[in-house]
PDB file of N, CA and C in Angstrom:
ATOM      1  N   UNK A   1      13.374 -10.328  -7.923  1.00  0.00           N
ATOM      2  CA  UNK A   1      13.734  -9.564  -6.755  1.00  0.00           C
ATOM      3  C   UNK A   1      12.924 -10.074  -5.576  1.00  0.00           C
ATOM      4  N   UNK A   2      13.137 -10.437  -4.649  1.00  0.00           N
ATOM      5  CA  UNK A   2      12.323 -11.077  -3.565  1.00  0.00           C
ATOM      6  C   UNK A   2      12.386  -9.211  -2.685  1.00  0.00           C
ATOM      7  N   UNK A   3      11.008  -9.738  -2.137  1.00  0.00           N
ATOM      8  CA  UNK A   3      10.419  -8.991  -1.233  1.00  0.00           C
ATOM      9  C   UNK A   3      10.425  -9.588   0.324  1.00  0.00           C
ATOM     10  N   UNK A   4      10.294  -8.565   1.020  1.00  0.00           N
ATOM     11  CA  UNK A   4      10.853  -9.004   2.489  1.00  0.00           C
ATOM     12  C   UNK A   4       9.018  -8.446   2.807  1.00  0.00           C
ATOM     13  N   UNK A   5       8.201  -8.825   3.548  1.00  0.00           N
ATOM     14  CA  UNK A   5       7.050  -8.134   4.356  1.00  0.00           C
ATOM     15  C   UNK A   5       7.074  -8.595   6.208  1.00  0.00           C
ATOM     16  N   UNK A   6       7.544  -7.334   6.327  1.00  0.00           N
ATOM     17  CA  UNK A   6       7.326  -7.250   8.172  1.00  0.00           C
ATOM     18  C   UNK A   6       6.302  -5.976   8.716  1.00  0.00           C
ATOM     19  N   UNK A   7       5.547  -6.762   9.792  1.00  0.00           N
ATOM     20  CA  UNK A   7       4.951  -5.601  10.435  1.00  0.00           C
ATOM     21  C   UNK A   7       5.327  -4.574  11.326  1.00  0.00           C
ATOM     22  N   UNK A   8       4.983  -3.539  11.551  1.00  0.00           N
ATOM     23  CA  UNK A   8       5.806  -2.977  12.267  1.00  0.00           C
ATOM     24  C   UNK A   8       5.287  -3.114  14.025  1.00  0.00           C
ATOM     25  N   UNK A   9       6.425  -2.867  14.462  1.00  0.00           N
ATOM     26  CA  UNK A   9       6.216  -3.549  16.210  1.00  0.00           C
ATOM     27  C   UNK A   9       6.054  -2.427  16.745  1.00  0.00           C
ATOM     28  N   UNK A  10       5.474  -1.020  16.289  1.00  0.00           N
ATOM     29  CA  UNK A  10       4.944   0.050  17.193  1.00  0.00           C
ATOM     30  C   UNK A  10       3.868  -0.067  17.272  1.00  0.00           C
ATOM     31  N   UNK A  11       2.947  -0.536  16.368  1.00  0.00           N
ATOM     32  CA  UNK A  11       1.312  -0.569  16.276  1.00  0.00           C
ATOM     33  C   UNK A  11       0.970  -1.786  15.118  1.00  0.00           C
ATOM     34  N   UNK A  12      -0.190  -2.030  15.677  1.00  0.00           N
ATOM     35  CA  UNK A  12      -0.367  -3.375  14.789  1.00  0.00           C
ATOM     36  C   UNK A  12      -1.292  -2.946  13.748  1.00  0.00           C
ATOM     37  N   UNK A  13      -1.241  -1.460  13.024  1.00  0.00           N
ATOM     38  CA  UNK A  13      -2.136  -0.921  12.290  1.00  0.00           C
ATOM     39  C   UNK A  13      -1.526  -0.568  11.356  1.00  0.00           C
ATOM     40  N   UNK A  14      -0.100  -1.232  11.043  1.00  0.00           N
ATOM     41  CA  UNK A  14       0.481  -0.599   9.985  1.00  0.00           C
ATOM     42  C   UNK A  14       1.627  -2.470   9.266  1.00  0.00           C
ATOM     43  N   UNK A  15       1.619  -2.110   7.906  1.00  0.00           N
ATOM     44  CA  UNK A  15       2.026  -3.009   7.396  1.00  0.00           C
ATOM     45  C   UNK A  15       3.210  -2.519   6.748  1.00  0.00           C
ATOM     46  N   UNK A  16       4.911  -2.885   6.827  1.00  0.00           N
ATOM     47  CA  UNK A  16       5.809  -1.977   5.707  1.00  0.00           C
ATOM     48  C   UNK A  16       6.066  -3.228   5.313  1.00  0.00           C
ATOM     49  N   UNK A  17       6.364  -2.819   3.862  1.00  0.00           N
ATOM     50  CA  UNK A  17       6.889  -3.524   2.584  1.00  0.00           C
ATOM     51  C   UNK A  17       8.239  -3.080   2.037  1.00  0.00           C
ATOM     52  N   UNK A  18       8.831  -4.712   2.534  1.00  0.00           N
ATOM     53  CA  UNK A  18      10.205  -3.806   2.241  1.00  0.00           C
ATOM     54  C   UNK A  18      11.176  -4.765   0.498  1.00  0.00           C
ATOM     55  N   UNK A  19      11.655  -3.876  -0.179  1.00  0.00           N
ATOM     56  CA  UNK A  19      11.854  -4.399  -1.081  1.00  0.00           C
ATOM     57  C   UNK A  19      13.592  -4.370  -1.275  1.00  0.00           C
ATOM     58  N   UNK A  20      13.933  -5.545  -2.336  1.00  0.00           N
ATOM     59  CA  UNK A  20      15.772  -5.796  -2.227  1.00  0.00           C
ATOM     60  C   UNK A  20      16.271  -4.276  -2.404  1.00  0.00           C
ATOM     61  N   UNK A  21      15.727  -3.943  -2.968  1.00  0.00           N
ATOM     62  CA  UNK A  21      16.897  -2.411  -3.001  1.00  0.00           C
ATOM     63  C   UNK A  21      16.627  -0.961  -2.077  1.00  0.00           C
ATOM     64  N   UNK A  22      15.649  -1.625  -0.911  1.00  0.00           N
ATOM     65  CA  UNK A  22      15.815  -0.861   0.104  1.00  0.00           C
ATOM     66  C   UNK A  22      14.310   0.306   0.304  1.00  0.00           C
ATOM     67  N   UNK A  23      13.827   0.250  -0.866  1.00  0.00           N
ATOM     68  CA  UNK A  23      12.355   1.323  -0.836  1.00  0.00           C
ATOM     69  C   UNK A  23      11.316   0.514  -0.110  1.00  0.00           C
ATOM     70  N   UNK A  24      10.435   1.408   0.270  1.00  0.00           N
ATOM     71  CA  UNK A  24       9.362   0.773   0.809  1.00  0.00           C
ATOM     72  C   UNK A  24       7.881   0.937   0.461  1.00  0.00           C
ATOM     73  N   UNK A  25       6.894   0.519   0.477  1.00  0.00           N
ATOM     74  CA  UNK A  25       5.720   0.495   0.937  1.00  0.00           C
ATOM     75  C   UNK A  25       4.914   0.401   2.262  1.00  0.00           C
ATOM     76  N   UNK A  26       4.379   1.539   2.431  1.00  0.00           N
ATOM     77  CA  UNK A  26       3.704   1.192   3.975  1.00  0.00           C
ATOM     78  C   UNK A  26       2.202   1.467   3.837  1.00  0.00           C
ATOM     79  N   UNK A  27       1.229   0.508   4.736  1.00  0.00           N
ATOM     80  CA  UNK A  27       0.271   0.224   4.428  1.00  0.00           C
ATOM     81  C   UNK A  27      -0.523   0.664   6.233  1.00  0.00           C
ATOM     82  N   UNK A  28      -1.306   1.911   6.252  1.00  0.00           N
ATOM     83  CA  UNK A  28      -1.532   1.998   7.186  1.00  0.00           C
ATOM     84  C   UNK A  28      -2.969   2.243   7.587  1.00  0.00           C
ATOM     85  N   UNK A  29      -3.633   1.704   8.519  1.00  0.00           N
ATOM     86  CA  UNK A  29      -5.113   1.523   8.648  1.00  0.00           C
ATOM     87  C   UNK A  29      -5.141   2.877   9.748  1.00  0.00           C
ATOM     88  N   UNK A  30      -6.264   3.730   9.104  1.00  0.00           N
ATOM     89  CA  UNK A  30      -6.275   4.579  10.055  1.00  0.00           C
ATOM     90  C   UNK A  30      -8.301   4.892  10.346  1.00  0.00           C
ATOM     91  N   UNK A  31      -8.558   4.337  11.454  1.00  0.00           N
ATOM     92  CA  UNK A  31      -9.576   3.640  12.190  1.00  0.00           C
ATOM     93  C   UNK A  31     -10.653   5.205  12.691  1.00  0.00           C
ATOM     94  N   UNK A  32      -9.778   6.381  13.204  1.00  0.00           N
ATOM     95  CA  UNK A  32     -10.608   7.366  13.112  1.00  0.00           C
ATOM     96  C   UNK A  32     -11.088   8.110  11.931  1.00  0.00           C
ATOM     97  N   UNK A  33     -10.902   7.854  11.425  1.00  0.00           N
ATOM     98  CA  UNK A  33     -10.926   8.336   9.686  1.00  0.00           C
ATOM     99  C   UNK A  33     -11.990   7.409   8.817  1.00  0.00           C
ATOM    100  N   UNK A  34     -11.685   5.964   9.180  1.00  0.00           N
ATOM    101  CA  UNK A  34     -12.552   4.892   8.107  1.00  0.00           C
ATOM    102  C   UNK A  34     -11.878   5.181   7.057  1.00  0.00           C
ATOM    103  N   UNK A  35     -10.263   4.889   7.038  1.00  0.00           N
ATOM    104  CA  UNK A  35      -9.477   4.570   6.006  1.00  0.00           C
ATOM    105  C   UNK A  35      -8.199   4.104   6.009  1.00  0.00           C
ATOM    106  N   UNK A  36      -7.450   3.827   4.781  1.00  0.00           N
ATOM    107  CA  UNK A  36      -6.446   3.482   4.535  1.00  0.00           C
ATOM    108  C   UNK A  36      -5.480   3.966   3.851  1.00  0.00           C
ATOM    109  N   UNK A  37      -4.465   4.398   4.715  1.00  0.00           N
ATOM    110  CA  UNK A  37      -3.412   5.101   3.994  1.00  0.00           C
ATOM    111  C   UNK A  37      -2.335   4.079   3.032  1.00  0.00           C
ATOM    112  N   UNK A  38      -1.623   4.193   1.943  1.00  0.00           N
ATOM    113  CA  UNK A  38      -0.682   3.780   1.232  1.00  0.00           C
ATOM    114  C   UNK A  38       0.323   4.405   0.883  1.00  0.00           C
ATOM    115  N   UNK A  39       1.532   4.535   1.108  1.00  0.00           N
ATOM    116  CA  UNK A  39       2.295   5.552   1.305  1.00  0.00           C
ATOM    117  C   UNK A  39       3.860   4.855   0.443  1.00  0.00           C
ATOM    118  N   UNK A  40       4.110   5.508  -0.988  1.00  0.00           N
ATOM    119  CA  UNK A  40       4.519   4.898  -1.875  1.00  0.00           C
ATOM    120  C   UNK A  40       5.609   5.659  -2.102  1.00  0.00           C
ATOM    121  N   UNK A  41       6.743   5.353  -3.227  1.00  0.00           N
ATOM    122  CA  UNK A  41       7.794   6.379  -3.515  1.00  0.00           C
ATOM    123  C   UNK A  41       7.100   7.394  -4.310  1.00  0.00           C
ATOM    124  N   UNK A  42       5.879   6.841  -5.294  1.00  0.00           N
ATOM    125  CA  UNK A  42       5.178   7.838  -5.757  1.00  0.00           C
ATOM    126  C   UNK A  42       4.463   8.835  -5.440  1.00  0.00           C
ATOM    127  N   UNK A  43       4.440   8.580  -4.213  1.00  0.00           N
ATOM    128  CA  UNK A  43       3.290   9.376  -3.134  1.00  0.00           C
ATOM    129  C   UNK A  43       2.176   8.628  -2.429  1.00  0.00           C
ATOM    130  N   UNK A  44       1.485   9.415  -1.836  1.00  0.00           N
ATOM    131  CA  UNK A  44       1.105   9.032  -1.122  1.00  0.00           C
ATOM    132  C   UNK A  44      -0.759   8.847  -0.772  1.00  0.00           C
ATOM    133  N   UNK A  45      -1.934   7.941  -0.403  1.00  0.00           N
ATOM    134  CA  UNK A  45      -2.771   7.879  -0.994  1.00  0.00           C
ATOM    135  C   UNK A  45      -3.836   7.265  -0.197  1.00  0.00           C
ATOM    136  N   UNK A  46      -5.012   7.932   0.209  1.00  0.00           N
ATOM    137  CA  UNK A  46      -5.773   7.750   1.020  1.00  0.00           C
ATOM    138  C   UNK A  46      -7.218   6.910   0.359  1.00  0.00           C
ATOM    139  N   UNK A  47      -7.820   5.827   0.996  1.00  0.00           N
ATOM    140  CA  UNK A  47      -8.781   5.049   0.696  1.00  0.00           C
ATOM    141  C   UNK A  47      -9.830   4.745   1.653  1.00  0.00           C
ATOM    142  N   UNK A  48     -10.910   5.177   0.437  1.00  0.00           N
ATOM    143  CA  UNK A  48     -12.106   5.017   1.693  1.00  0.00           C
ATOM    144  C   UNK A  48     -13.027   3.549   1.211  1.00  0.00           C
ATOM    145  N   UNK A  49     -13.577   2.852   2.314  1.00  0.00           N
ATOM    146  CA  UNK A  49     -14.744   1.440   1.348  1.00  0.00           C
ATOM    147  C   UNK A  49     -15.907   2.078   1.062  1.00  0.00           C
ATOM    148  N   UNK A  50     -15.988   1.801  -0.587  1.00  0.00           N
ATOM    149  CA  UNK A  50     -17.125   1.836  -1.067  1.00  0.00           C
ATOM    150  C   UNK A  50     -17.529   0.429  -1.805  1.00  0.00           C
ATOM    151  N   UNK A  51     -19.196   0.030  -1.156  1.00  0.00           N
ATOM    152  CA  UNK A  51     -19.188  -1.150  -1.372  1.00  0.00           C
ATOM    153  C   UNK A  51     -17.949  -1.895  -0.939  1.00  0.00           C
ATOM    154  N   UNK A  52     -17.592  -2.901  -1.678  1.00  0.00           N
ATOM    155  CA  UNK A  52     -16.949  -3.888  -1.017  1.00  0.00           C
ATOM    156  C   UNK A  52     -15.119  -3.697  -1.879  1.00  0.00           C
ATOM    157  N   UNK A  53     -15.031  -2.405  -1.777  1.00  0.00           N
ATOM    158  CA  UNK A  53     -13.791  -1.918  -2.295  1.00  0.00           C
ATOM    159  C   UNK A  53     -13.211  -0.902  -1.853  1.00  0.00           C
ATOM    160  N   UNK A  54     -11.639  -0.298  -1.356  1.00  0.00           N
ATOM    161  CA  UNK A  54     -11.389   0.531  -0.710  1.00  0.00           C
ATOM    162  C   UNK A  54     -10.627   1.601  -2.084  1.00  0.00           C
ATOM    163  N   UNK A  55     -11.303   2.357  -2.133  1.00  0.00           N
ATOM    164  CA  UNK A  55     -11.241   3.499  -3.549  1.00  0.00           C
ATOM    165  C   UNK A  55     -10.449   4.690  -3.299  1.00  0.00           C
ATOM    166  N   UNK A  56      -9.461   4.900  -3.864  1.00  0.00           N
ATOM    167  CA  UNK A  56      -8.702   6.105  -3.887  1.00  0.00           C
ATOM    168  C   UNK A  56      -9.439   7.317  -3.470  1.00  0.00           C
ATOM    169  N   UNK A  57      -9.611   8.417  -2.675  1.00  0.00           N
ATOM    170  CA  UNK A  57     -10.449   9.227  -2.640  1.00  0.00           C
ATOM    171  C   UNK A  57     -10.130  10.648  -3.433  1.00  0.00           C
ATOM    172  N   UNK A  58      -8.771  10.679  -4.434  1.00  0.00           N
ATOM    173  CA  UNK A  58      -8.263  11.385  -5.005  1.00  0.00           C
ATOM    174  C   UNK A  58      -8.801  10.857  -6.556  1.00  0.00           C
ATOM    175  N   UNK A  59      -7.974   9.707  -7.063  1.00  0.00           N
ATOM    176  CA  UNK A  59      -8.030   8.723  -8.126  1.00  0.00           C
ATOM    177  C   UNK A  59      -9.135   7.993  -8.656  1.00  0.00           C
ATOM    178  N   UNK A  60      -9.740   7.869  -7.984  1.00  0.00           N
ATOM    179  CA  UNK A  60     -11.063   6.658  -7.729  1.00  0.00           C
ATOM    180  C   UNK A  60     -10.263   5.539  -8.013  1.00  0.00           C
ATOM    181  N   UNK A  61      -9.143   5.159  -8.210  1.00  0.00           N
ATOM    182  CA  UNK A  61      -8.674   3.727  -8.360  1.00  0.00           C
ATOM    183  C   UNK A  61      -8.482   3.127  -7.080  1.00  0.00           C
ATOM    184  N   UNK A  62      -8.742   1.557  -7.396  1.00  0.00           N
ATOM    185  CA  UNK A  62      -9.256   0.593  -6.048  1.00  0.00           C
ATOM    186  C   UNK A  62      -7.388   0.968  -5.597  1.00  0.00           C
ATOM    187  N   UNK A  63      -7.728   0.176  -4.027  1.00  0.00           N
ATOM    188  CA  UNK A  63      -6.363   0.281  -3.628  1.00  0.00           C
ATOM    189  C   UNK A  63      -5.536  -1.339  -4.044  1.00  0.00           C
ATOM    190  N   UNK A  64      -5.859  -2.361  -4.616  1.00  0.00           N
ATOM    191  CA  UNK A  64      -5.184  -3.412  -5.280  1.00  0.00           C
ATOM    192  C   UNK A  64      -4.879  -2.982  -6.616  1.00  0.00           C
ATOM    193  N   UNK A  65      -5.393  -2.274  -7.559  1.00  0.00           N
ATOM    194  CA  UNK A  65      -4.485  -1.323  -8.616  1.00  0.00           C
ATOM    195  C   UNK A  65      -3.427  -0.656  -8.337  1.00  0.00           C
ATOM    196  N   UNK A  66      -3.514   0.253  -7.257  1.00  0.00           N
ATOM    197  CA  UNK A  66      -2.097   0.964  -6.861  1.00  0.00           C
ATOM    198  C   UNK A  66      -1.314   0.799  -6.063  1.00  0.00           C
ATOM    199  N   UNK A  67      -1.529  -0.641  -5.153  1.00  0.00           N
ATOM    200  CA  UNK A  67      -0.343  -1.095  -4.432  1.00  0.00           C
ATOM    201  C   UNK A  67      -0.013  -2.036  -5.526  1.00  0.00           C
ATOM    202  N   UNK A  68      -0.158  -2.617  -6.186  1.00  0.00           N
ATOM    203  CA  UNK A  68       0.194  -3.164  -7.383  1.00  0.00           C
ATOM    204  C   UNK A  68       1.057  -2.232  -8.696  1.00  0.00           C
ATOM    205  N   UNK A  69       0.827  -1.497  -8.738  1.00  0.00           N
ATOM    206  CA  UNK A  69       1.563  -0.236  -9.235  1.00  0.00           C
ATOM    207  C   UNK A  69       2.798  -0.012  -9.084  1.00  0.00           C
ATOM    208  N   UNK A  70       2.083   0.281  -7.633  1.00  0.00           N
ATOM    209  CA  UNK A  70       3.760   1.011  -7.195  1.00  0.00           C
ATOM    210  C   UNK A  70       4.634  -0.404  -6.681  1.00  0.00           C
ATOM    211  N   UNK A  71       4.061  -1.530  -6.403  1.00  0.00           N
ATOM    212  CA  UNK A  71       4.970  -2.639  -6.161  1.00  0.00           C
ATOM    213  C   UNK A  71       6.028  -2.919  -7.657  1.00  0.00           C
ATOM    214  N   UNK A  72       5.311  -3.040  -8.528  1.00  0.00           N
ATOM    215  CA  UNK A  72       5.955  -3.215  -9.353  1.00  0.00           C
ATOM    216  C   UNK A  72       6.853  -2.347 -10.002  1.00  0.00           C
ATOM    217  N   UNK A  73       6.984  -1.173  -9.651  1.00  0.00           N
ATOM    218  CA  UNK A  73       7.548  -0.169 -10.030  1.00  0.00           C
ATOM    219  C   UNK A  73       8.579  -0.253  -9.237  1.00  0.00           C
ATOM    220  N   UNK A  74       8.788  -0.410  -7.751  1.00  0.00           N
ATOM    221  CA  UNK A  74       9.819  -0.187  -7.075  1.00  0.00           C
ATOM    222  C   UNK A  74      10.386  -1.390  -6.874  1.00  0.00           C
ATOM    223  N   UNK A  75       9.954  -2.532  -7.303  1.00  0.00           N
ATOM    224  CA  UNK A  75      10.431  -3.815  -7.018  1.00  0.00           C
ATOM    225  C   UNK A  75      11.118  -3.791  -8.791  1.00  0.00           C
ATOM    226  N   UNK A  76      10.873  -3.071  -9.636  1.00  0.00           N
ATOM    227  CA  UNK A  76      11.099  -3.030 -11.022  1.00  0.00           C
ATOM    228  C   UNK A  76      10.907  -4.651 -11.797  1.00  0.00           C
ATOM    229  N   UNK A  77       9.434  -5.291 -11.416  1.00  0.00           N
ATOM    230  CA  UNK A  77       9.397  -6.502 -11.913  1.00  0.00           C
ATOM    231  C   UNK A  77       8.126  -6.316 -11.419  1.00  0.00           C
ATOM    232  N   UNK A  78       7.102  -7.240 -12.456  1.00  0.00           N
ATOM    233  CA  UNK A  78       5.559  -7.144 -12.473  1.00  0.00           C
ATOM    234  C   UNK A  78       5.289  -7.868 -10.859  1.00  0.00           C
ATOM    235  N   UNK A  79       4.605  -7.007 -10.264  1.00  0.00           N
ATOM    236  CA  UNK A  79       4.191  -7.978  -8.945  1.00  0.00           C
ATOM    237  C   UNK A  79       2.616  -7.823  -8.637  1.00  0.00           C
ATOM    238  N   UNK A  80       2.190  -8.911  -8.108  1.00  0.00           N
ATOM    239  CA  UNK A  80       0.502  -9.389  -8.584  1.00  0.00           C
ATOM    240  C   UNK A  80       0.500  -9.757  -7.188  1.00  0.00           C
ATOM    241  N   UNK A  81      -0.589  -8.900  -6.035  1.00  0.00           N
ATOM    242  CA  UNK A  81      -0.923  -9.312  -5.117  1.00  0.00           C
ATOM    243  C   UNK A  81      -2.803  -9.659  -4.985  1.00  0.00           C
ATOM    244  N   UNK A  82      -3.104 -10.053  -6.122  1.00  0.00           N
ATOM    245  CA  UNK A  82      -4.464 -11.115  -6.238  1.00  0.00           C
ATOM    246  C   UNK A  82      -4.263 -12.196  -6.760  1.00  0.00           C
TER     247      UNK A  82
END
């Protein structure tokens, strides 16, 4: 399944991921906060850096485990972004 990745042209603080059958991933840096939102069909998931890793603040899972997750889930084919 190929993946399409465009940024979005309202703010340069947000990344969507768009996949062949139309779902998305959006990846959004939010700068007053000191975090990162990920915003999935599964829901949705806030990350703060600890040490040199941005950690679920719900999950404790890093955020390259669960955009990896849910990529592969909605792309329905293993997808590896390391």
């Amino acid at each position: 399944m190929a993946i399409a990745i465009s940024t979005a042209k309202s703010t340069a603080c947000v990344l969507t991921i768009t996949f062949e059958n139309g779902s998305k991933i959006i990846i959004n840096r939010q700068e007053p906060l000191h975090q990162v939102w990920l915003a999935t069909k599964q829901g949705g998931y806030h990350f703060d850096m600890k040490g040199d890793e941005w950690i679920c603040d719900r999950s404790g899972e890093t955020f390259w485990d669960l955009l990896e997750q849910a990529a592969t889930q909605q792309a329905d084919e293993t997808v590896s972004f390391r």
